[in-house]
N, C-alpha and C. Protein backbone atom coordinates (compact mmCIF):
# COMPACT_ATOMS: atom_id res chain seq x y z
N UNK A 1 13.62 -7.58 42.39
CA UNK A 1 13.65 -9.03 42.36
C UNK A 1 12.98 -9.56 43.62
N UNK A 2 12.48 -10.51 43.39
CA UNK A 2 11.20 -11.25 44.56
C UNK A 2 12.34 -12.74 44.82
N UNK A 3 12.29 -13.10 45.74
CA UNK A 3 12.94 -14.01 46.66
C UNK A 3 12.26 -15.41 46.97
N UNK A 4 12.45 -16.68 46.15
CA UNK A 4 11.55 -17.60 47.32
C UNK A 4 12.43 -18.15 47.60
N UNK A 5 12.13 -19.26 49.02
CA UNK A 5 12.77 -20.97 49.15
C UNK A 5 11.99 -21.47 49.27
N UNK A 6 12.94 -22.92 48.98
CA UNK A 6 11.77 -24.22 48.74
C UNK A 6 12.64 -24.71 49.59
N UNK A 7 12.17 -25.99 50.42
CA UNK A 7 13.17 -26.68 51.07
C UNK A 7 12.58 -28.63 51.05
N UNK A 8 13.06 -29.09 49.74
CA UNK A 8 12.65 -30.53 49.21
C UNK A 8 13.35 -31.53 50.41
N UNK A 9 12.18 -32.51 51.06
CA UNK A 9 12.68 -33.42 51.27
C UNK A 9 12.77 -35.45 51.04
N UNK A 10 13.65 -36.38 51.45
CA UNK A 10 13.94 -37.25 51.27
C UNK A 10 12.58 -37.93 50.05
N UNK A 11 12.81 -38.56 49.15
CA UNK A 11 12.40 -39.36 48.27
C UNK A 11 11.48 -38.20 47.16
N UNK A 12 11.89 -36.89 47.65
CA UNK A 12 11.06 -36.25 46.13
C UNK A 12 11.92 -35.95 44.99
N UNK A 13 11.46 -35.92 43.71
CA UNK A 13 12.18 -36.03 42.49
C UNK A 13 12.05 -34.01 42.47
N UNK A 14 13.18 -34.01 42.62
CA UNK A 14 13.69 -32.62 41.87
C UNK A 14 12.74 -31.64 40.97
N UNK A 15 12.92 -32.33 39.77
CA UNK A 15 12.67 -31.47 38.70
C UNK A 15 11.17 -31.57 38.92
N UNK A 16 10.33 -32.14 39.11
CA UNK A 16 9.15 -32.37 39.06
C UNK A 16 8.80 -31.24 40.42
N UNK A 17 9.46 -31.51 41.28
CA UNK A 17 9.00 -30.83 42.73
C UNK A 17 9.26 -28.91 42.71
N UNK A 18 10.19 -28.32 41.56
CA UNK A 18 10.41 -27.73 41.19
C UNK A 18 9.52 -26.63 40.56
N UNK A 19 9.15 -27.81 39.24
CA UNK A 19 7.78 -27.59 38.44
C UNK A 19 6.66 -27.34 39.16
N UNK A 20 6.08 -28.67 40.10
CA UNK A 20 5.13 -27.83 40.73
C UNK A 20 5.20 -26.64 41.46
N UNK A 21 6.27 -26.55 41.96
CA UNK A 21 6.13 -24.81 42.66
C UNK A 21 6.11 -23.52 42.16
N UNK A 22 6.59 -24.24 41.23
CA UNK A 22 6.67 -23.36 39.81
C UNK A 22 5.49 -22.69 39.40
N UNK A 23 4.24 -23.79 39.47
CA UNK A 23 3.16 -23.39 38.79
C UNK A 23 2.08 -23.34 40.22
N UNK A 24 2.24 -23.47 41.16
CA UNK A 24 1.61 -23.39 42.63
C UNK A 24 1.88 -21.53 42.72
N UNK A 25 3.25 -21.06 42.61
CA UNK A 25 3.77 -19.66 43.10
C UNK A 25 3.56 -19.02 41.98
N UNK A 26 2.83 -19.87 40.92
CA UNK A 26 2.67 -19.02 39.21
C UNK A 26 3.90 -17.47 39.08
N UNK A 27 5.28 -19.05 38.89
CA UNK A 27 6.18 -17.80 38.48
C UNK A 27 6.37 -17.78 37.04
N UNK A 28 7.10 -16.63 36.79
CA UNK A 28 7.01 -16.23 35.42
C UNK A 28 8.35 -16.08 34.33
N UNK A 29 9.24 -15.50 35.59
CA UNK A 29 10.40 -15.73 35.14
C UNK A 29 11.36 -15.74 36.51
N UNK A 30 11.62 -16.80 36.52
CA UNK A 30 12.66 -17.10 37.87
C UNK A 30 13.66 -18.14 37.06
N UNK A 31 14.32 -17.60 38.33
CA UNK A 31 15.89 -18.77 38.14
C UNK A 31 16.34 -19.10 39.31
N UNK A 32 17.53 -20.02 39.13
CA UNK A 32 17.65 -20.65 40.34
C UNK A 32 19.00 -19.73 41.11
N UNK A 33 19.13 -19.10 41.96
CA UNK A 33 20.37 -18.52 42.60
C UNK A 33 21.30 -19.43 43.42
N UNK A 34 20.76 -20.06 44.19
CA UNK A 34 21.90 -21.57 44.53
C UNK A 34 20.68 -22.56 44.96
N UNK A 35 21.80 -23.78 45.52
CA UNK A 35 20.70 -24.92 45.30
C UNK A 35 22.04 -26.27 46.05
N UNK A 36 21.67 -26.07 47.50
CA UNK A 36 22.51 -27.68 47.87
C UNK A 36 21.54 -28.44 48.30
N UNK A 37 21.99 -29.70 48.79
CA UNK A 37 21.40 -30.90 48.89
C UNK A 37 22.30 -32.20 48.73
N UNK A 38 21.13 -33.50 48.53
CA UNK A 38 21.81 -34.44 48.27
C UNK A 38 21.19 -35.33 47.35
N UNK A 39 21.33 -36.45 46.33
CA UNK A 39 20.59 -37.22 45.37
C UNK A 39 20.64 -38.77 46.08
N UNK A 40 20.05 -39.32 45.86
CA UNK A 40 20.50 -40.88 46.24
C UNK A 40 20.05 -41.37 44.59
N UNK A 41 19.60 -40.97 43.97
CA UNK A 41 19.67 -41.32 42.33
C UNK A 41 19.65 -39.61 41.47
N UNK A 42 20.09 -39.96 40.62
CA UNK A 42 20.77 -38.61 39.91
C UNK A 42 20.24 -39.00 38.46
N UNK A 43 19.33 -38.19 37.47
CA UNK A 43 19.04 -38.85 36.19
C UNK A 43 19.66 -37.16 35.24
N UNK A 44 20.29 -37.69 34.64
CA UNK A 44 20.96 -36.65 33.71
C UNK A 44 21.17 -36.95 32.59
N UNK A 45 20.83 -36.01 32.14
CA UNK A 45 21.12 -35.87 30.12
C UNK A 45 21.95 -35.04 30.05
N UNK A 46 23.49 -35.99 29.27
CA UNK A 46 24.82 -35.75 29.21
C UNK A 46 24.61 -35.06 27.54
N UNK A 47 25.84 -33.87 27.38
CA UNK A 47 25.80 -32.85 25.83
C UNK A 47 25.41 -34.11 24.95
N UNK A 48 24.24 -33.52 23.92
CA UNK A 48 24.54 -34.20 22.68
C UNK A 48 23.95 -35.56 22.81
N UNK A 49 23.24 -35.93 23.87
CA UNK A 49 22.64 -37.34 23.63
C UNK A 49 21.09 -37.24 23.38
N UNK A 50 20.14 -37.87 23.40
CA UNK A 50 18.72 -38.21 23.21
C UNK A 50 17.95 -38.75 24.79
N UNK A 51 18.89 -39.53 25.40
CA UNK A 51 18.10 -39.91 26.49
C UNK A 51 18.93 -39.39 27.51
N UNK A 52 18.39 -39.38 28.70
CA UNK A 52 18.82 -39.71 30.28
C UNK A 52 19.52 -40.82 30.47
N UNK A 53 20.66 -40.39 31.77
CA UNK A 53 21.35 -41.84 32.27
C UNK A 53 20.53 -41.58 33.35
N UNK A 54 20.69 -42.95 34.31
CA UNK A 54 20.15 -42.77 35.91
C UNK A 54 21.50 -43.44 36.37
N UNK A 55 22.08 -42.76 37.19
CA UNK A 55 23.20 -43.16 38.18
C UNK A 55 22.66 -43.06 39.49
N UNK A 56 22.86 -44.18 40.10
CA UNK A 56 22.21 -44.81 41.52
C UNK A 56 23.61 -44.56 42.37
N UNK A 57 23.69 -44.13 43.58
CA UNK A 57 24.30 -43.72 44.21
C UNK A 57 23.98 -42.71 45.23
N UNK A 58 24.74 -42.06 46.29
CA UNK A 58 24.26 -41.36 46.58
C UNK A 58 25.74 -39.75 46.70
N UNK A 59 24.54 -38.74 46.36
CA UNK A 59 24.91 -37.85 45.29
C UNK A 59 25.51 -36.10 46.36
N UNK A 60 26.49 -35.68 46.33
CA UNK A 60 26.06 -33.99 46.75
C UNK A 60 25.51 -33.07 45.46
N UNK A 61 24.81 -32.65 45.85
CA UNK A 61 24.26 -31.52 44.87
C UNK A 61 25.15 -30.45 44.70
N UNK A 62 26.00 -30.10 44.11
CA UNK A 62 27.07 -28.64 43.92
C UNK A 62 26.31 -27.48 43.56
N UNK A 63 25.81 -27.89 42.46
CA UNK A 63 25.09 -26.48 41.91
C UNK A 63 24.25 -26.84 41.05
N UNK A 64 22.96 -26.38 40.84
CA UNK A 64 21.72 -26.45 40.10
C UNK A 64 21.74 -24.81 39.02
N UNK A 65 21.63 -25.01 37.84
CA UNK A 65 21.44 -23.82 37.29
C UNK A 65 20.24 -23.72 36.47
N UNK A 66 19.70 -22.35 36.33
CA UNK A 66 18.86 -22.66 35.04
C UNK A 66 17.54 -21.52 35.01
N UNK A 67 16.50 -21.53 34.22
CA UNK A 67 15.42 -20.59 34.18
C UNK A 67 14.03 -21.27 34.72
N UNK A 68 13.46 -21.27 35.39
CA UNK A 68 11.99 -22.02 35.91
C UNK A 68 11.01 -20.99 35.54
N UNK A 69 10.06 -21.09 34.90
CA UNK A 69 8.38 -20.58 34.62
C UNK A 69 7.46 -21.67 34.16
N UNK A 70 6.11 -20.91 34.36
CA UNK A 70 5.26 -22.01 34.21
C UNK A 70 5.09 -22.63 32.95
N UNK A 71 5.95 -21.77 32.44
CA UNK A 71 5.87 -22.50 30.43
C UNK A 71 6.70 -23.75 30.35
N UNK A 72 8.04 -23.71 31.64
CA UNK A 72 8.70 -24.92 31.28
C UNK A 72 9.98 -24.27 32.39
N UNK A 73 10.45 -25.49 32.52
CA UNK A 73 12.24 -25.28 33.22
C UNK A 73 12.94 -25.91 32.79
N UNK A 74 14.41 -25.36 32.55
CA UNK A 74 15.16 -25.77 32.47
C UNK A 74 16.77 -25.70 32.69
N UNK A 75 17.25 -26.18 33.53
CA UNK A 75 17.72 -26.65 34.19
C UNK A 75 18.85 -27.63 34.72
N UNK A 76 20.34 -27.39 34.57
CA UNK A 76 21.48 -28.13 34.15
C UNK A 76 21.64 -28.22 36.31
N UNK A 77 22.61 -29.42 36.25
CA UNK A 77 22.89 -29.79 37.71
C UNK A 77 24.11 -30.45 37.43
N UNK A 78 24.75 -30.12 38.67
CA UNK A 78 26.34 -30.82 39.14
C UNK A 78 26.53 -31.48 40.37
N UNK A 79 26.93 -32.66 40.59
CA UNK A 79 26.76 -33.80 41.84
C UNK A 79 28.14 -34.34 41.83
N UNK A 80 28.59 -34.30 42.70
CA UNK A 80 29.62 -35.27 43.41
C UNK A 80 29.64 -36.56 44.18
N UNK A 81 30.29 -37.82 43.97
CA UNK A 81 29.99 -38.96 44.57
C UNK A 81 30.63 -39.08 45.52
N UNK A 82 31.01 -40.23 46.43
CA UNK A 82 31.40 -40.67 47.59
C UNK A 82 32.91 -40.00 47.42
N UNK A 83 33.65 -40.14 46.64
CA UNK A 83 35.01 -39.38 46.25
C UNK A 83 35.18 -38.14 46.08
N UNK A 84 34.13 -37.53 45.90
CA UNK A 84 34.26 -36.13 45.18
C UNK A 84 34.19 -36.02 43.61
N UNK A 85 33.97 -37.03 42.67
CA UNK A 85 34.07 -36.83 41.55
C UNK A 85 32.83 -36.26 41.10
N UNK A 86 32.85 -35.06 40.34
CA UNK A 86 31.76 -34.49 39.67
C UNK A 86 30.93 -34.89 38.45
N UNK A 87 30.04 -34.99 38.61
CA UNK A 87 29.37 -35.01 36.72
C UNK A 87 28.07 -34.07 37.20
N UNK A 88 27.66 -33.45 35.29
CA UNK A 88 26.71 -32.64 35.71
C UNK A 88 26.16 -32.75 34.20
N UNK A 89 25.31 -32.17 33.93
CA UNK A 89 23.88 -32.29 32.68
C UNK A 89 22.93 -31.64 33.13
N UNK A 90 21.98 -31.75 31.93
CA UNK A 90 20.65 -31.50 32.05
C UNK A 90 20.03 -32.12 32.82
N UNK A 91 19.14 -31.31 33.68
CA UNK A 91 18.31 -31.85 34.88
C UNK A 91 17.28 -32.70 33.94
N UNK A 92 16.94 -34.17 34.62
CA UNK A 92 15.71 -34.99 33.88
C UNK A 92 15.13 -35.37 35.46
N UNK A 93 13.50 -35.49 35.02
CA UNK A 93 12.93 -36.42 35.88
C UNK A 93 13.76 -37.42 36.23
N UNK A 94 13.82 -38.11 38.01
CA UNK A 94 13.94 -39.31 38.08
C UNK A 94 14.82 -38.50 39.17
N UNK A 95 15.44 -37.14 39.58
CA UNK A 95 16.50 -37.00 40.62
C UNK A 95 15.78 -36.92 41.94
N UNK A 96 16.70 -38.09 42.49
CA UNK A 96 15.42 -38.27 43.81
C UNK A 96 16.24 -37.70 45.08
N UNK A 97 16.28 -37.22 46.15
CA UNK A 97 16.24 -36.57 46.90
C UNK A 97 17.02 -37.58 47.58
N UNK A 98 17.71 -37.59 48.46
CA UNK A 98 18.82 -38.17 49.32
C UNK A 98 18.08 -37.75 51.06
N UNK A 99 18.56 -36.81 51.36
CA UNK A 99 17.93 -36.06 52.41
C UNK A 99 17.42 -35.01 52.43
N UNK A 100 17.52 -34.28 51.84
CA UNK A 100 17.23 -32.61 51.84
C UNK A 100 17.88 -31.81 50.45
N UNK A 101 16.97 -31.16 50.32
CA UNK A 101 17.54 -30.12 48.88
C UNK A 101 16.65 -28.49 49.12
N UNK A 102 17.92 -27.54 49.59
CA UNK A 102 17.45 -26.50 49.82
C UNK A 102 17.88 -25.56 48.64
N UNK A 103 16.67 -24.89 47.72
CA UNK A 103 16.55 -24.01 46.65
C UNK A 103 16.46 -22.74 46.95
N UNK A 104 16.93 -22.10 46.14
CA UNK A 104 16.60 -20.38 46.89
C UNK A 104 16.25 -19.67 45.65
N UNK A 105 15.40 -19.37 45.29
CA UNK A 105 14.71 -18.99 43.55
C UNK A 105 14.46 -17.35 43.77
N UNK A 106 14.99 -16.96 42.71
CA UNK A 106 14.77 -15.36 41.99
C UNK A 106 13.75 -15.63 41.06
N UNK A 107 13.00 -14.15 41.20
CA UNK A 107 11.98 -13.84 40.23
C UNK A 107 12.17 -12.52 39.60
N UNK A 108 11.85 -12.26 38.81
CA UNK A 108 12.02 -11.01 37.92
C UNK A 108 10.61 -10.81 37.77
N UNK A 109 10.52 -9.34 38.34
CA UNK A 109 8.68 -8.92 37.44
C UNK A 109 9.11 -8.31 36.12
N UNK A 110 10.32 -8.12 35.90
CA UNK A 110 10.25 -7.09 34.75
C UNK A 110 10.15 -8.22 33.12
N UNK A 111 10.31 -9.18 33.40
CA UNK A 111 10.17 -10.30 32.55
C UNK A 111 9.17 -11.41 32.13
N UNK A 112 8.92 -11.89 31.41
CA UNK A 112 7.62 -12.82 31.51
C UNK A 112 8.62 -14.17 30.62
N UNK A 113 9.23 -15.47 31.07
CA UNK A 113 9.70 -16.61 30.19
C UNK A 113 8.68 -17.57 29.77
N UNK A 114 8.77 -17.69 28.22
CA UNK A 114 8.17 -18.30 27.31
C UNK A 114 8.98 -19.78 27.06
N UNK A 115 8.99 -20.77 26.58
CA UNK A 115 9.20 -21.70 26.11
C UNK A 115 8.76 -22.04 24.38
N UNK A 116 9.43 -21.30 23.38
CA UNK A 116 8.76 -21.85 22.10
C UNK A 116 9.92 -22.48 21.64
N UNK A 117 8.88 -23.05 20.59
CA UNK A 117 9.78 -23.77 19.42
C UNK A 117 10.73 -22.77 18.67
N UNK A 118 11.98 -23.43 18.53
CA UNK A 118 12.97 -22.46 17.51
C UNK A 118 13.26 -23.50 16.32
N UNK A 119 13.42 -23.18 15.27
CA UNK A 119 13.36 -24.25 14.00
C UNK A 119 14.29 -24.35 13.81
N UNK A 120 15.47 -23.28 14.39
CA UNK A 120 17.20 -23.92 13.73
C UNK A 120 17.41 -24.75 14.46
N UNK A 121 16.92 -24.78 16.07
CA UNK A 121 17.83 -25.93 17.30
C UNK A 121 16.54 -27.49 17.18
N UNK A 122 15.16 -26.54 16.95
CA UNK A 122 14.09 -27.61 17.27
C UNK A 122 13.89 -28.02 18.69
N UNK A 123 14.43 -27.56 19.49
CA UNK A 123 13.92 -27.35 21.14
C UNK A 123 12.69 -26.09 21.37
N UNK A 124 12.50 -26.28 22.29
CA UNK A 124 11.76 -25.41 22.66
C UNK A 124 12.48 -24.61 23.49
N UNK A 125 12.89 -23.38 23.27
CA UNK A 125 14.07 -22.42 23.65
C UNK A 125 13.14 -21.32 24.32
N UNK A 126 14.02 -20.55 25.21
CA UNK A 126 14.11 -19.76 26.04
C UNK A 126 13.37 -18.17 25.32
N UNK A 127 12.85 -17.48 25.57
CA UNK A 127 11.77 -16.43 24.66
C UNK A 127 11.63 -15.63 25.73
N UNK A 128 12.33 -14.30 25.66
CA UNK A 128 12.53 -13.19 27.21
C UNK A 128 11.12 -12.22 26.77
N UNK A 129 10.41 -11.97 27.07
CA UNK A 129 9.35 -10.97 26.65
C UNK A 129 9.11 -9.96 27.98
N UNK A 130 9.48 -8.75 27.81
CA UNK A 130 9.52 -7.80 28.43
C UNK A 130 8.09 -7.52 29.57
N UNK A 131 8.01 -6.83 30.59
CA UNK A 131 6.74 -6.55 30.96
C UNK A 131 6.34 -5.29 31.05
N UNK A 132 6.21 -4.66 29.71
CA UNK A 132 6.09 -2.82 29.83
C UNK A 132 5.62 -2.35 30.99
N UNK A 133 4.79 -2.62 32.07
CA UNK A 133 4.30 -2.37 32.97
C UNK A 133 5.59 -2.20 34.23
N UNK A 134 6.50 -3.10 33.72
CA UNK A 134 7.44 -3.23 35.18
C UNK A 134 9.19 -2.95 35.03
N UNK A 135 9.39 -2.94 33.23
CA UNK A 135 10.59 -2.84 33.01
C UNK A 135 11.09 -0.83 33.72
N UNK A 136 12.31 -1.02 34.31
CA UNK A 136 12.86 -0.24 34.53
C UNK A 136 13.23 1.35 33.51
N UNK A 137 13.07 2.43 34.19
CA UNK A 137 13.36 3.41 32.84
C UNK A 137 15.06 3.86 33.39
């Protein structure tokens, strides 16, 4: 396993800043191993809805989860407000950076992540394709 960090600061959007590094470090199959920080706007897609909320506030980052390659990321997040109360969803464009958001990303060579269409969910789902060259015997 290959190791990066990213270390995002004040007014960059998350998921987007993500993506590009994504496709800058042309990874292939990474995920996220931890991930703190802070939001001063938080845009999340709660189970089962169609759109994004944007909650304005300012946010701790708990935990970021999820798979990043250049086919696509995706990506669930958990934030706490001025109280401590949690909410968390699907990561959407629009999470903007508070002060600092430090990522620490795994890569797998033995893997290559795809993004296709699946016709029972109709997302574009997660597709593990091996890398004969690198898988383990």
């Amino acid at each position: 396993m290959k190791v990066l960090a990213i270390r995002l600061k004040s007014n960059e959007d998350l998921r987007q800043s993500l993506k590009n590094f994504t496709e800058k470090e042309d990874i292939k199959a990474g995920f996220i191993l931890t991930a703190i920080g802070s939001l001063k706007q938080a845009t999340i897609r709660f189970a089962n809805q169609d759109i994004s909320t944007v909650l304005t506030n300012k946010f701790e980052i708990l935990s970021l989860n999820g798979t990043i390659a250049t086919t696509g990321v995706h990506l669930h997040i958990t934030v706490s407000d001025e109280q401590g109360k949690t909410i968390g969803g699907h990561l959407s464009d629009g999470c903007i950076i508070y002060t600092t958001a430090e990522i620490i990303i795994g890569i797998s060579e033995e893997y290559t992540f795809l993004r296709t269409l699946d016709t029972e969910t109709g997302y574009r789902e997660l597709e593990i394709i091996p890398n004969p060259s690198k898988t383990l015997s």
